[in-house]
N, C-alpha and C. Protein backbone atom coordinates (compact mmCIF):
# COMPACT_ATOMS: atom_id res chain seq x y z
N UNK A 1 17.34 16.74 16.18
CA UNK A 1 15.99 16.38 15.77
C UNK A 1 15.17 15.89 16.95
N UNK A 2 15.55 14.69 17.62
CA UNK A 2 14.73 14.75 19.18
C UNK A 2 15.75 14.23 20.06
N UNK A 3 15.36 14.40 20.99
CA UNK A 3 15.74 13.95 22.54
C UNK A 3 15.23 13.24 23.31
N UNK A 4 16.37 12.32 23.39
CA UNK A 4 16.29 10.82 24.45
C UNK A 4 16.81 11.12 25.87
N UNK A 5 17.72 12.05 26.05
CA UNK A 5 17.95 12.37 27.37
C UNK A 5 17.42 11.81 28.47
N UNK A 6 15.94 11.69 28.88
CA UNK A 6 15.37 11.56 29.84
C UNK A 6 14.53 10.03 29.65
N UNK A 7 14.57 9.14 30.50
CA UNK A 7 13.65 8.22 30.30
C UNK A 7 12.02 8.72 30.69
N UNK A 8 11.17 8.31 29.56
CA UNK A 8 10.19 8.22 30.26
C UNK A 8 9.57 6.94 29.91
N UNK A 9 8.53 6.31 30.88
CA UNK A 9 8.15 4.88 31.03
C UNK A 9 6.66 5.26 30.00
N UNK A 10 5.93 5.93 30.02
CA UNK A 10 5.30 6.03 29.01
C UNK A 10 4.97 7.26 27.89
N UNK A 11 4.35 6.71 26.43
CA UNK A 11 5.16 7.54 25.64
C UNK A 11 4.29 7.31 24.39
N UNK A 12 3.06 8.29 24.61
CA UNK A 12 2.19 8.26 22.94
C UNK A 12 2.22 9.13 21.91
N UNK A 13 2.10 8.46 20.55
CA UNK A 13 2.36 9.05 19.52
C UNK A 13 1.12 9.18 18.85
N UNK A 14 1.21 9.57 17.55
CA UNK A 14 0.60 9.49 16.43
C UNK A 14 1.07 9.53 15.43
N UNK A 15 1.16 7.75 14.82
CA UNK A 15 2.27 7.80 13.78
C UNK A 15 1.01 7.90 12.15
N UNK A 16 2.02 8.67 11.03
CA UNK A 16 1.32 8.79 10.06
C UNK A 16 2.50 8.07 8.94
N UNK A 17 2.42 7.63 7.78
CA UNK A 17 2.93 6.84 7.10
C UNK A 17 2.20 7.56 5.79
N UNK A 18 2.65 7.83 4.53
CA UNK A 18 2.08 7.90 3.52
C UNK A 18 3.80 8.09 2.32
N UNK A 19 3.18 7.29 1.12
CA UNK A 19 4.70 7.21 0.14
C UNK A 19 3.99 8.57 -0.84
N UNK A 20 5.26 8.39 -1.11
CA UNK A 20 5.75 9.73 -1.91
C UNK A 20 6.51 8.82 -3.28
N UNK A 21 6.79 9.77 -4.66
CA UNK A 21 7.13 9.36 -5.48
C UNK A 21 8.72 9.56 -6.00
N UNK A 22 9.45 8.71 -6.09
CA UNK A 22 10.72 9.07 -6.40
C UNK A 22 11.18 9.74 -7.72
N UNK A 23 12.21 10.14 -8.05
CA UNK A 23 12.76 10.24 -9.36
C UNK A 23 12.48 9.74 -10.61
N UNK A 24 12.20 8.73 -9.67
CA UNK A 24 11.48 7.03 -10.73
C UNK A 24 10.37 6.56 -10.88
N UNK A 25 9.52 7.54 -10.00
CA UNK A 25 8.69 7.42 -10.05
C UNK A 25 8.13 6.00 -9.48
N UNK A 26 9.12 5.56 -8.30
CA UNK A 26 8.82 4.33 -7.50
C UNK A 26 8.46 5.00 -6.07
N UNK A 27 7.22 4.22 -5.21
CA UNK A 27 6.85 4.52 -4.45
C UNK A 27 8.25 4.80 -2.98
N UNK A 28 8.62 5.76 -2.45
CA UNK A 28 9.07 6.11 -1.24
C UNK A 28 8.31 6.69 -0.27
N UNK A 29 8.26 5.19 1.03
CA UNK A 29 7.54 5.64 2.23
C UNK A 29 8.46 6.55 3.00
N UNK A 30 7.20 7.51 3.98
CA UNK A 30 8.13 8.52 4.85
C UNK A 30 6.81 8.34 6.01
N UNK A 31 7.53 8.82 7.08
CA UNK A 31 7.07 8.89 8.18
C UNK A 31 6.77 9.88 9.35
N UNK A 32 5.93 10.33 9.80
CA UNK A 32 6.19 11.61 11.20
C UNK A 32 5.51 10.71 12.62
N UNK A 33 5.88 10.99 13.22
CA UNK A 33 5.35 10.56 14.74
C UNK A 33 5.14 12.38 15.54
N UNK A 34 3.91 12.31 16.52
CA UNK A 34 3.83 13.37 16.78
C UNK A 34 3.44 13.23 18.30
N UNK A 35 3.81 13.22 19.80
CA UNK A 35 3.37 13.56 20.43
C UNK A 35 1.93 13.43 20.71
N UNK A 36 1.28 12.85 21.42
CA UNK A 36 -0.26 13.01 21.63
C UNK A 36 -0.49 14.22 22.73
N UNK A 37 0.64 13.88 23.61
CA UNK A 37 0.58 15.10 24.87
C UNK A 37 0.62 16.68 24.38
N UNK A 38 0.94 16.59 23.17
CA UNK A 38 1.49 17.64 22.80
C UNK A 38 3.40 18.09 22.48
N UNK A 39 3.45 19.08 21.25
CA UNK A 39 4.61 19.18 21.26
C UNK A 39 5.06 19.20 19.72
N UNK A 40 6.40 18.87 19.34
CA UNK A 40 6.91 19.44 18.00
C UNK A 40 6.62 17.72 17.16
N UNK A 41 6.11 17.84 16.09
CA UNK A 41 5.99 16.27 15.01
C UNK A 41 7.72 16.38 14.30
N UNK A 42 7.85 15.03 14.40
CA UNK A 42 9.28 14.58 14.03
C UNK A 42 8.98 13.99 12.20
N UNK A 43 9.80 14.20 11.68
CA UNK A 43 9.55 13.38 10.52
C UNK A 43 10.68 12.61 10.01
N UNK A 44 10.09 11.38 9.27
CA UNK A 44 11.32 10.50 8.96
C UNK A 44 11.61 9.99 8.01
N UNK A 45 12.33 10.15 6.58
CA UNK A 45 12.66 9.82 5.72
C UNK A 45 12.56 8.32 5.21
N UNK A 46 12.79 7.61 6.19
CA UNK A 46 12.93 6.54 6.14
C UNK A 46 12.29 5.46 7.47
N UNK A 47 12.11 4.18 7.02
CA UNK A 47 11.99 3.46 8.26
C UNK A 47 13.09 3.30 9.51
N UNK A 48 14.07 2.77 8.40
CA UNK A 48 15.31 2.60 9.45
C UNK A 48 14.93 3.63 10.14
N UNK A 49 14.76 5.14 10.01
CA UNK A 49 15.43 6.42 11.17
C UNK A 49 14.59 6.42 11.92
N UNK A 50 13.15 5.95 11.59
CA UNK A 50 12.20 5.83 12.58
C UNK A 50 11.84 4.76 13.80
N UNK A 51 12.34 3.63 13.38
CA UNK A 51 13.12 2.71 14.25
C UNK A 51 14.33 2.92 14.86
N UNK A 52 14.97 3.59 14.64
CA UNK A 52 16.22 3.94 15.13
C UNK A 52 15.52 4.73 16.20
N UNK A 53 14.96 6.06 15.83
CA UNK A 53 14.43 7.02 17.39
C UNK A 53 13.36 6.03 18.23
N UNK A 54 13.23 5.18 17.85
CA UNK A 54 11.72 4.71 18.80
C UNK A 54 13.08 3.73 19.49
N UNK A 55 14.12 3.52 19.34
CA UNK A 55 15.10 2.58 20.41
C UNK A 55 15.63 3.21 20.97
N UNK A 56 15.82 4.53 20.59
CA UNK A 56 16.95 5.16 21.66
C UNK A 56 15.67 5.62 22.74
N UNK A 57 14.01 6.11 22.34
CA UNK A 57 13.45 6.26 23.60
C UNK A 57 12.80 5.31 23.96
N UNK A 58 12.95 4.44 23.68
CA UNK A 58 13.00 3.31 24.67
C UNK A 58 14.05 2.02 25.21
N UNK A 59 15.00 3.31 25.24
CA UNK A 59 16.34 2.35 25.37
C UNK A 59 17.05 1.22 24.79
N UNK A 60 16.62 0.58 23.67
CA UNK A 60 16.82 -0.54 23.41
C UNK A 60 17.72 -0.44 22.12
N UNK A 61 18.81 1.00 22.27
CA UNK A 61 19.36 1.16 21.27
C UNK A 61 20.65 0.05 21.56
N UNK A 62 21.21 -0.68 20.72
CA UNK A 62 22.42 -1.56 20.61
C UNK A 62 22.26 -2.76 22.12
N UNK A 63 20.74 -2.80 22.14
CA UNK A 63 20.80 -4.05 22.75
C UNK A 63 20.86 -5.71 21.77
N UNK A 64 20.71 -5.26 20.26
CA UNK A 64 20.74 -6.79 19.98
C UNK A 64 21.95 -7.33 19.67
């Protein structure tokens, strides 16, 4: 889904946020972040996963 491989020191997005309706008809947020430079939009089911990719590119995965 993306790649952390490479550090880079800076790094803009465009994050969009909008919920969706469950089974239950209880609100579920989802997420995409997209590149401003250009390039492929990521999307994210969840918060956790979207916090999860924003640590690994910016390194700060299993620093706490």
């Amino acid at each position: 889904m993306e790649q952390a491989s490479r550090f880079h020191p800076y790094q803009a997005f465009v994050l969009r946020c909008w919920a969706e309706r469950d089974g239950d008809e209880k609100p579920v947020w989802r997420f995409s972040l997209e590149p401003v430079a250009g390039g492929k939009r990521l999307g994210f089911s969840d918060l956790k996963t979207l916090v999860s990719f924003l640590e690994r590119q910016t390194g700060k995965e299993g620093m706490e």
